[in-house]
N, C-alpha and C. Protein backbone atom coordinates (compact mmCIF):
# COMPACT_ATOMS: atom_id res chain seq x y z
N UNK A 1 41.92 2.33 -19.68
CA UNK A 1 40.91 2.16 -18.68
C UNK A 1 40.82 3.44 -17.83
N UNK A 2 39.61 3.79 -17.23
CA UNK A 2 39.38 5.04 -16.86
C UNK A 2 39.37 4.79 -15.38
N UNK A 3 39.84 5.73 -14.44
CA UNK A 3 39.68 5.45 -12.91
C UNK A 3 38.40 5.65 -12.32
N UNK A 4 37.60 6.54 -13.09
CA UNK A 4 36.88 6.83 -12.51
C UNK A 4 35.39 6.44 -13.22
N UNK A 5 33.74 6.00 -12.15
CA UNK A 5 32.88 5.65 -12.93
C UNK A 5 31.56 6.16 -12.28
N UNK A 6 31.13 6.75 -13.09
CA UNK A 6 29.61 7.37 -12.70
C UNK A 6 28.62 6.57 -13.44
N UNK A 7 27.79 6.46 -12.47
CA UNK A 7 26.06 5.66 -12.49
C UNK A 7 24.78 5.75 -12.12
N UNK A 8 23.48 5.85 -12.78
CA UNK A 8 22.65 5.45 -11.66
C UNK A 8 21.66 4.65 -11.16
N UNK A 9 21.07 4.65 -10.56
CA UNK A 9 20.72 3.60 -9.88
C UNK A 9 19.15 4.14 -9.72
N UNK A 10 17.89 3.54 -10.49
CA UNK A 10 16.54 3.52 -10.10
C UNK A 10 15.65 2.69 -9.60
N UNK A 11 14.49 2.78 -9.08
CA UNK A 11 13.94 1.60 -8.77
C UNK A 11 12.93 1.84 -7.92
N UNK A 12 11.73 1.19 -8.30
CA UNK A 12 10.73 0.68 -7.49
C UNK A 12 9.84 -0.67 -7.28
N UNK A 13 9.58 -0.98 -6.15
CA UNK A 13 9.43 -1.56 -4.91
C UNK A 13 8.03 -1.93 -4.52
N UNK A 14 6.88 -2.59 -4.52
CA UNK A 14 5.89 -2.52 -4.08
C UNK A 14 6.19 -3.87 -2.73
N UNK A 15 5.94 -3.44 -1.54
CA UNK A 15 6.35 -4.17 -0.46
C UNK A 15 5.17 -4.67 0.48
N UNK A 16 3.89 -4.37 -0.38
CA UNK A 16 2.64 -4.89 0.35
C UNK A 16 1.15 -4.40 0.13
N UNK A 17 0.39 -5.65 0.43
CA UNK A 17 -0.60 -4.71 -0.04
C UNK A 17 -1.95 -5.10 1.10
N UNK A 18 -2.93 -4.46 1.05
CA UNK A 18 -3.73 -4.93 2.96
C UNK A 18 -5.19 -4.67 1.72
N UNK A 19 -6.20 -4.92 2.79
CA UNK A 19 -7.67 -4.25 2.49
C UNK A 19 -8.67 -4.33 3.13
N UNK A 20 -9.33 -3.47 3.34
CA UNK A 20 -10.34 -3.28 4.98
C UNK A 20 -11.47 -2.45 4.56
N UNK A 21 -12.13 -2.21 5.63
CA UNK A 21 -13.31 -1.64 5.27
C UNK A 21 -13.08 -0.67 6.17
N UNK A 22 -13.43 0.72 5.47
CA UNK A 22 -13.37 2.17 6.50
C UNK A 22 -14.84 2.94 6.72
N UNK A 23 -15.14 3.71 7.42
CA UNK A 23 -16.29 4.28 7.43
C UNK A 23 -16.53 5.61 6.68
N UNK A 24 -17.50 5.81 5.55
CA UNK A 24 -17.26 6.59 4.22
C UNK A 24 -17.39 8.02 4.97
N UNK A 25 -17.95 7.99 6.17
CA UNK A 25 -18.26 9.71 6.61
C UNK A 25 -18.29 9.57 8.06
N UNK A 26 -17.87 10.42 8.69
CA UNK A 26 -18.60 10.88 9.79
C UNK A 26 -20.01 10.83 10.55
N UNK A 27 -20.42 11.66 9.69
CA UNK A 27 -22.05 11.88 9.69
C UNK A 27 -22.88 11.08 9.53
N UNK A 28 -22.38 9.78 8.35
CA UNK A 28 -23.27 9.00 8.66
C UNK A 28 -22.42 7.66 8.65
N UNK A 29 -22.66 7.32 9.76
CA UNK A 29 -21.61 5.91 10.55
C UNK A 29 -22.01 4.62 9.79
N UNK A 30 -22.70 4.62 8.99
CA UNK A 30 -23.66 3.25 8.80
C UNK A 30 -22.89 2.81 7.32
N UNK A 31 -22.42 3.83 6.67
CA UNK A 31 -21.89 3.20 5.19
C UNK A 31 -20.52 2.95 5.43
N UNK A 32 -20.11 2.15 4.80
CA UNK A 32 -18.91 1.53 4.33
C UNK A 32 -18.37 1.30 3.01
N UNK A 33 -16.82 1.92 3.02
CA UNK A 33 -16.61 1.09 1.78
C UNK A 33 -14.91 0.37 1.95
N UNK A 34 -14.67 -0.22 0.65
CA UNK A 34 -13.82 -1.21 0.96
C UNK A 34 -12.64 -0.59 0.47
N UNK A 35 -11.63 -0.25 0.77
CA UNK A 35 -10.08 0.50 0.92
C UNK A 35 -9.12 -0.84 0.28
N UNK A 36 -8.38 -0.65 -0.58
CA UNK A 36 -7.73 -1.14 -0.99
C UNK A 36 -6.08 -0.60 -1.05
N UNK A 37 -5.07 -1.00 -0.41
CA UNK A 37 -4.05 0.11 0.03
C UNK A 37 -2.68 -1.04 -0.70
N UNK A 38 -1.69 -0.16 -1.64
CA UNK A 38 -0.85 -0.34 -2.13
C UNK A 38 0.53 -0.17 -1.38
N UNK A 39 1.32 -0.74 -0.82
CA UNK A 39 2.53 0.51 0.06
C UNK A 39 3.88 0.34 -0.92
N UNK A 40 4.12 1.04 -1.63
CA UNK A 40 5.50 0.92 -2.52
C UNK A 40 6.33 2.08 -2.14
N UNK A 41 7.53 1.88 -2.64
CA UNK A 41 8.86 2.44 -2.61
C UNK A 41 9.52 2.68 -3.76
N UNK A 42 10.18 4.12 -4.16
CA UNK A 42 10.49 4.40 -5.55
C UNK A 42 11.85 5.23 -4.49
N UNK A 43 13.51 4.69 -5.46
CA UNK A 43 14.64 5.13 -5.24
C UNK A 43 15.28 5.51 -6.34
N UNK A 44 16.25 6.79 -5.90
CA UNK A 44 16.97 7.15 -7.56
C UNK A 44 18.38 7.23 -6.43
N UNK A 45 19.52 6.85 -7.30
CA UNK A 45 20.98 7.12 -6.32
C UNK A 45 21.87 7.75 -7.57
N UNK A 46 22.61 8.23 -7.53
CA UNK A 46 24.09 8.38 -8.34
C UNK A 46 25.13 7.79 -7.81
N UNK A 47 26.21 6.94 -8.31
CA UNK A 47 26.42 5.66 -8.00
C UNK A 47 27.91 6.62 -8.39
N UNK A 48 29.10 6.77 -7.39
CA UNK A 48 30.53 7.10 -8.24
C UNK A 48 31.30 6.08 -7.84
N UNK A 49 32.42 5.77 -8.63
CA UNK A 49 33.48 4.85 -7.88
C UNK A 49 34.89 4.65 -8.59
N UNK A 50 35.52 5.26 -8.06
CA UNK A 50 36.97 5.22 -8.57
C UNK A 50 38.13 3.78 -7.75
N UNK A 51 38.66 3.99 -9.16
CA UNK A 51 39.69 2.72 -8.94
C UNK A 51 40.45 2.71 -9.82
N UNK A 52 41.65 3.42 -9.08
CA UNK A 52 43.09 3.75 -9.65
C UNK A 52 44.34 2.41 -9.84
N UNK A 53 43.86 1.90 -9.43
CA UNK A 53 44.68 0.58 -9.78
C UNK A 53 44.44 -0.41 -11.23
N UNK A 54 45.06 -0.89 -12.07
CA UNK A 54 45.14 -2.04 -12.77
C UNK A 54 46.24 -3.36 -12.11
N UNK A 55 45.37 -4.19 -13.44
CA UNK A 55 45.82 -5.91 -12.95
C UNK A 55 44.91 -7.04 -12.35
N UNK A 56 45.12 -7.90 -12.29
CA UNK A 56 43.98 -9.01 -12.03
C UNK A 56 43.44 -8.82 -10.78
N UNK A 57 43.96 -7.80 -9.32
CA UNK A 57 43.11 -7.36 -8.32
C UNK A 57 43.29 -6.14 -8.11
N UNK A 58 41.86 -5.35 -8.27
CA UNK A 58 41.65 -4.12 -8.69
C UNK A 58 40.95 -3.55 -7.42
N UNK A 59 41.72 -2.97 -6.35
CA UNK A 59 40.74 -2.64 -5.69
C UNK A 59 40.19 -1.31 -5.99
N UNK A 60 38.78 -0.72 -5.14
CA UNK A 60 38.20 0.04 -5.75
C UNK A 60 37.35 0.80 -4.42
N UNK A 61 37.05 1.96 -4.41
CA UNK A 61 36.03 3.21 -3.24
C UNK A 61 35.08 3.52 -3.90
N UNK A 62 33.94 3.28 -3.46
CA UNK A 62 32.59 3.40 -3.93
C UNK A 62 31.41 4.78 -2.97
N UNK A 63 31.33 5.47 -3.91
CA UNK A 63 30.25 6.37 -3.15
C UNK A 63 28.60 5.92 -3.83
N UNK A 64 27.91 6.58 -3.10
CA UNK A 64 26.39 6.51 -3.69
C UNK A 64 25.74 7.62 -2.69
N UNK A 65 24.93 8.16 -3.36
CA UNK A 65 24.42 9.41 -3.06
C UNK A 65 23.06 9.73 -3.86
N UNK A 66 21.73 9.39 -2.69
CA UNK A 66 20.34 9.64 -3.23
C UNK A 66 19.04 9.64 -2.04
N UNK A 67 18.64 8.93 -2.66
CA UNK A 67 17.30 9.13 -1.80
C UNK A 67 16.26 8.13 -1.83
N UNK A 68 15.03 7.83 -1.06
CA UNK A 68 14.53 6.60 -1.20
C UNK A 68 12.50 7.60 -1.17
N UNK A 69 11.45 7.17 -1.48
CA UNK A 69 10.60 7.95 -1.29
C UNK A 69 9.26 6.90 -0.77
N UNK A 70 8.78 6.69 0.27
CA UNK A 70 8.01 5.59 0.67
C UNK A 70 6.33 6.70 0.59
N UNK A 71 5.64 5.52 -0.03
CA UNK A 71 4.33 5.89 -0.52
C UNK A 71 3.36 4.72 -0.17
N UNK A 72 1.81 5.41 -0.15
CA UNK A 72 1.22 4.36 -0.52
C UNK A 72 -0.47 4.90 -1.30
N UNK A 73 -1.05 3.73 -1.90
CA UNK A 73 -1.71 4.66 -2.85
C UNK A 73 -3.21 3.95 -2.25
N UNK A 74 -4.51 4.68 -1.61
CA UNK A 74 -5.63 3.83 -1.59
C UNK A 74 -6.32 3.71 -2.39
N UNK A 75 -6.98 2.60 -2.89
CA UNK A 75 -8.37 2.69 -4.16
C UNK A 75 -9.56 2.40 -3.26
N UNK A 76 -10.91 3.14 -3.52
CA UNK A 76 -11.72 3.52 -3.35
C UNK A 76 -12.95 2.09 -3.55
């Protein structure tokens, strides 16, 4: 058995979604169109964790080390 264990960890997330009406210009105030807005979340980690012990209780130190990237996408 090895002490030591590298991993990783991906993933995305869509955590909501809305839709409204915005005004298409400036210039001319009178048109509208309808906004459709996505808000998701995409994460990548590297996952290490060593655990030098054997036997039926194994304890163990866990790192993780990454990043998370919050987005959102409008349709037209």
């Amino acid at each position: 058995m090895r002490p030591f264990t590298v991993g990783i960890n991906i993933g995305y997330l869509v955590y909501g979604e809305e839709s409204f009406k915005r005004r298409f210009s400036i210039t001319n105030p009178d048109v509208y169109v309808d906004v459709n807005r996505t808000n998701s979340l995409a994460n990548f980690h590297l996952l290490f964790q060593v655990s030098p012990f054997t036997g039926t209780v194994r304890p163990y130190i866990e790192g993780l080390f990454g990043g998370a990237y919050f987005f959102y996408l409008d349709k037209y």
